[in-house]
N, C-alpha and C. Protein backbone atom coordinates (compact mmCIF):
# COMPACT_ATOMS: atom_id res chain seq x y z
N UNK A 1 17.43 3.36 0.75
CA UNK A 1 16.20 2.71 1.18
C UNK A 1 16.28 1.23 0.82
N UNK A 2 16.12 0.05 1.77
CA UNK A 2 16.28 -0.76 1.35
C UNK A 2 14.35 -1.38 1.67
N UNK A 3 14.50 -2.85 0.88
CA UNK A 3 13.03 -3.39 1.31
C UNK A 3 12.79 -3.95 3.07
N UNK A 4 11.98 -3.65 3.25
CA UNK A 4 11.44 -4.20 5.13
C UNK A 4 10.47 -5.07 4.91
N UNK A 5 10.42 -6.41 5.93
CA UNK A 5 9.66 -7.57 5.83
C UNK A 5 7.83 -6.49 5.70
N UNK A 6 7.16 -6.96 5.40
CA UNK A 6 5.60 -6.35 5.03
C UNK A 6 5.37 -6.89 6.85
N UNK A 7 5.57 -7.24 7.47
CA UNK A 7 5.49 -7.20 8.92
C UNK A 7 5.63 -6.08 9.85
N UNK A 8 6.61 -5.32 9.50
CA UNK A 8 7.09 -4.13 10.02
C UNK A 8 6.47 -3.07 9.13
N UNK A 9 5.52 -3.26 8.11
CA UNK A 9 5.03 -1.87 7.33
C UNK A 9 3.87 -1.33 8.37
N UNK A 10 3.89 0.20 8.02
CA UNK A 10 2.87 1.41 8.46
C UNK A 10 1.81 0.91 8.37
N UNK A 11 0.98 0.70 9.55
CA UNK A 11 -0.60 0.24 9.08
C UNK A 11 -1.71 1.54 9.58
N UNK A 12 -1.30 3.06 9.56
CA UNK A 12 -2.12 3.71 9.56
C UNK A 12 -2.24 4.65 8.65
N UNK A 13 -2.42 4.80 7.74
CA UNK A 13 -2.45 5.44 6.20
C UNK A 13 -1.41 5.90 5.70
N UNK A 14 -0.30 5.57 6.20
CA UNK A 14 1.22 5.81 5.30
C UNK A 14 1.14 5.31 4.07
N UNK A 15 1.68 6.18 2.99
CA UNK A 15 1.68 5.71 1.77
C UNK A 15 3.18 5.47 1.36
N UNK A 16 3.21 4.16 0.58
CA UNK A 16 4.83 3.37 0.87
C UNK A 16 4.36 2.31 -0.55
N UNK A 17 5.66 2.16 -0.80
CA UNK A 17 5.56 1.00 -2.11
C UNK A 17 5.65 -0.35 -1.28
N UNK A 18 5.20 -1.21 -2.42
CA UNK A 18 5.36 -2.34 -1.90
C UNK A 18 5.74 -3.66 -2.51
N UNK A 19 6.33 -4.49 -2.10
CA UNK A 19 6.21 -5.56 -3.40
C UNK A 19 5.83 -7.09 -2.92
N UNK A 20 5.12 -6.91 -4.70
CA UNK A 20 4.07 -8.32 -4.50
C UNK A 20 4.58 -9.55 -4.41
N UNK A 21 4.67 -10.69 -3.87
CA UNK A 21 5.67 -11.56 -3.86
C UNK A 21 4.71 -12.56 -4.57
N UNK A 22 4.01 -12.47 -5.07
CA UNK A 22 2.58 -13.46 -6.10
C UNK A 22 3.29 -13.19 -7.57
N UNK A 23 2.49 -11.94 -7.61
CA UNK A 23 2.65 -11.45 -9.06
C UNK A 23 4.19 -11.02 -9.43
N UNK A 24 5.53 -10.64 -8.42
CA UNK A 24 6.82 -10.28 -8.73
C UNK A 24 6.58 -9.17 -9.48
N UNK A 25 6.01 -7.52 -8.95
CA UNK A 25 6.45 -6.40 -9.55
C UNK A 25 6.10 -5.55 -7.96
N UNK A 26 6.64 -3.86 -8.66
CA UNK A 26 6.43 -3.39 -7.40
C UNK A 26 5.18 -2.53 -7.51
N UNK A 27 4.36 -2.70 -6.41
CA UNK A 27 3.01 -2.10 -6.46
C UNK A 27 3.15 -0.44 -5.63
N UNK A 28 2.96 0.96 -6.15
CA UNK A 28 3.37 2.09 -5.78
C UNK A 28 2.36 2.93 -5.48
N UNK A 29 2.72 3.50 -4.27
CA UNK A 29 1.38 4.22 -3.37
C UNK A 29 0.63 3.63 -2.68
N UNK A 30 0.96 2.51 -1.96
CA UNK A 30 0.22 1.80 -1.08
C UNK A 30 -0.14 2.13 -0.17
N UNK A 31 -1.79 1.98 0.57
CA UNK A 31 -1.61 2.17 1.92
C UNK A 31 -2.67 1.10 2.17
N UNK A 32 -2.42 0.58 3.75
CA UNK A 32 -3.48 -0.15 4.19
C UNK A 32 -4.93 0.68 4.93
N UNK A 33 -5.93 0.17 4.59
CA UNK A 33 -6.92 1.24 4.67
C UNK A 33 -8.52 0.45 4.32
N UNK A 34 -9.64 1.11 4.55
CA UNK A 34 -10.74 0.35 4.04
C UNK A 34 -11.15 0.96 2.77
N UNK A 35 -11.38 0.43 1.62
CA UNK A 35 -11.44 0.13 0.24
C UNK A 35 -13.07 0.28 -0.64
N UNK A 36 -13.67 -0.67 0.19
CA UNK A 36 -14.92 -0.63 -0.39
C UNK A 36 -16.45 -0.24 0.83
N UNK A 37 -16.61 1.00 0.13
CA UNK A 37 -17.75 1.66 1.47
C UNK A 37 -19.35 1.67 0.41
N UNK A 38 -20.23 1.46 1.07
CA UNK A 38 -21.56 1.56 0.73
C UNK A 38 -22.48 2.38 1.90
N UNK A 39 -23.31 3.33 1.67
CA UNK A 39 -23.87 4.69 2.15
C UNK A 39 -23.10 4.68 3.31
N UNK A 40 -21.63 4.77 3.26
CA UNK A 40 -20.54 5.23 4.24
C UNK A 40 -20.45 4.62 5.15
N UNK A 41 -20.55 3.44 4.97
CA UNK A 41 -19.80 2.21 5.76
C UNK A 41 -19.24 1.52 5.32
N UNK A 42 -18.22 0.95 5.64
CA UNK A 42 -17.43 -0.21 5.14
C UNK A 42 -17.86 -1.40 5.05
N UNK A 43 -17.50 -1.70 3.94
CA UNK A 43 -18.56 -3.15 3.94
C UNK A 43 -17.38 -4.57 4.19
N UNK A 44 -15.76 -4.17 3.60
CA UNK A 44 -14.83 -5.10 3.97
C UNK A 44 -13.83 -4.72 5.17
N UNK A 45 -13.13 -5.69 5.62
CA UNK A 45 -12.14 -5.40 6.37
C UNK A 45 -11.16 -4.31 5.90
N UNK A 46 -10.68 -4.09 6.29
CA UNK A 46 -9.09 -3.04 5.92
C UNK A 46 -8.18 -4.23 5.04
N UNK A 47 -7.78 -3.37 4.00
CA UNK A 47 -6.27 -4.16 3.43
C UNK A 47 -5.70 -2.99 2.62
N UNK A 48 -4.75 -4.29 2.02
CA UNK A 48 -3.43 -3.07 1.30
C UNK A 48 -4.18 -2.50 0.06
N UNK A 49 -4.37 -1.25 -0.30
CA UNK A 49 -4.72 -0.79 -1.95
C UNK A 49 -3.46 0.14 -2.65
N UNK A 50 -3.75 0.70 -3.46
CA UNK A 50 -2.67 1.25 -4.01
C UNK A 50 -3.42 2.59 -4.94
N UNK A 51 -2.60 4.04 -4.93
CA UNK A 51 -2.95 4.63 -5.88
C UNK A 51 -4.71 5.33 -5.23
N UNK A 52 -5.20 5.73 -6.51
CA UNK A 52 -6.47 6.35 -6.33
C UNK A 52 -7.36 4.92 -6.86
N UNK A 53 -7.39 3.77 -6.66
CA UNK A 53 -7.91 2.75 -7.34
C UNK A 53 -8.28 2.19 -5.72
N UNK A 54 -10.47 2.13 -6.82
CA UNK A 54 -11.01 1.32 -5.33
C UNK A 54 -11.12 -0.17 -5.41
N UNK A 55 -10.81 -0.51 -4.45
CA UNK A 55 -10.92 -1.77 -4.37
C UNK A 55 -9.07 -2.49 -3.72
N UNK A 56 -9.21 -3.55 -3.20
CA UNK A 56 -8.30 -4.34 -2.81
C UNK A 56 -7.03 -4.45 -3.18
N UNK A 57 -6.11 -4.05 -2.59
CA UNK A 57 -4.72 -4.74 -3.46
C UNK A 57 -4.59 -5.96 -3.91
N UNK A 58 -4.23 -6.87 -4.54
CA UNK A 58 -4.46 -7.99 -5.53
C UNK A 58 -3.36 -8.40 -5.39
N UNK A 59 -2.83 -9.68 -4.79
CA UNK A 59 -1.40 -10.29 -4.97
C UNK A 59 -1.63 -10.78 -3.17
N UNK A 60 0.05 -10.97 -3.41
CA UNK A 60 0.67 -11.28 -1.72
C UNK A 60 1.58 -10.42 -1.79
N UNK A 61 1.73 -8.87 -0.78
CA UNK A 61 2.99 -8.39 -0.48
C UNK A 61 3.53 -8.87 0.61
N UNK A 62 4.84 -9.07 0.31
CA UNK A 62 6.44 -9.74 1.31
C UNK A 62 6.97 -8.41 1.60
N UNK A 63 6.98 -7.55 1.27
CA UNK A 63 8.21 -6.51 1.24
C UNK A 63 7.33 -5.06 1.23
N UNK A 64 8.08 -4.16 1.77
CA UNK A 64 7.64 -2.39 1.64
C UNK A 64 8.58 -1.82 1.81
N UNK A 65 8.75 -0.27 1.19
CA UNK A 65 9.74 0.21 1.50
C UNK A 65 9.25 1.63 1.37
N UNK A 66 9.94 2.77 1.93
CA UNK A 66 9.33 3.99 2.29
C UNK A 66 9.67 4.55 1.04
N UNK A 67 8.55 5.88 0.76
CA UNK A 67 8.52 6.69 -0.78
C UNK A 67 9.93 7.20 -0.64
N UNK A 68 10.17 7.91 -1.87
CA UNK A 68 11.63 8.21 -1.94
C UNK A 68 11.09 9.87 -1.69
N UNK A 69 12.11 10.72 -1.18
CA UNK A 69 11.97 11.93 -0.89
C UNK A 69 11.21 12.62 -1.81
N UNK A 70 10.98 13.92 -1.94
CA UNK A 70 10.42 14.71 -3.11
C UNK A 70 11.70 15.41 -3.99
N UNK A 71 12.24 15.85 -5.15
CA UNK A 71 13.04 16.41 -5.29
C UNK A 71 12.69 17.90 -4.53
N UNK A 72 14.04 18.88 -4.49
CA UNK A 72 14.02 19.95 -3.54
C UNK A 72 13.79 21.31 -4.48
N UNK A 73 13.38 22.03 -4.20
CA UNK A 73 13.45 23.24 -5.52
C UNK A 73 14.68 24.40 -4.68
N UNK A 74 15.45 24.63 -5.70
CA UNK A 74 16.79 25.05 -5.80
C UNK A 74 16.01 26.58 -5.84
């Protein structure tokens, strides 16, 4: 798996790592998606978040790259 420009990433709830090119680490479980809802509407645009954490991804991602397989049970 190598990194893909954040141009070419999944923008319909694929979950994929990503990396921040602000902060320089890799941010894991990303998906682009809407973040912050009030009596079940969205109150912001869609962006990148990460994980079970509400609210916005934080940084600039340059880069994504797809999850790594699951291990297999033998």
């Amino acid at each position: 798996m190598e990194w893909q420009p954040i141009e070419t990433a999944p923008m319909y709830g694929t979950i994929i790592d990503l990396w921040d090119g602000h902060y320089k680490n890799r941010v894991v479980n990303a998906q682009w998606k809407q973040h912050y809802w009030m009596n079940g509407q969205p109150t912001t645009e869609k962006s990148w978040g990460c994980g079970g954490r509400d609210g916005p991804f934080c940084g600039k991602p340059t880069h994504w790259m797809p999850l790594p397989k699951s291990p297999e049970k033998e």
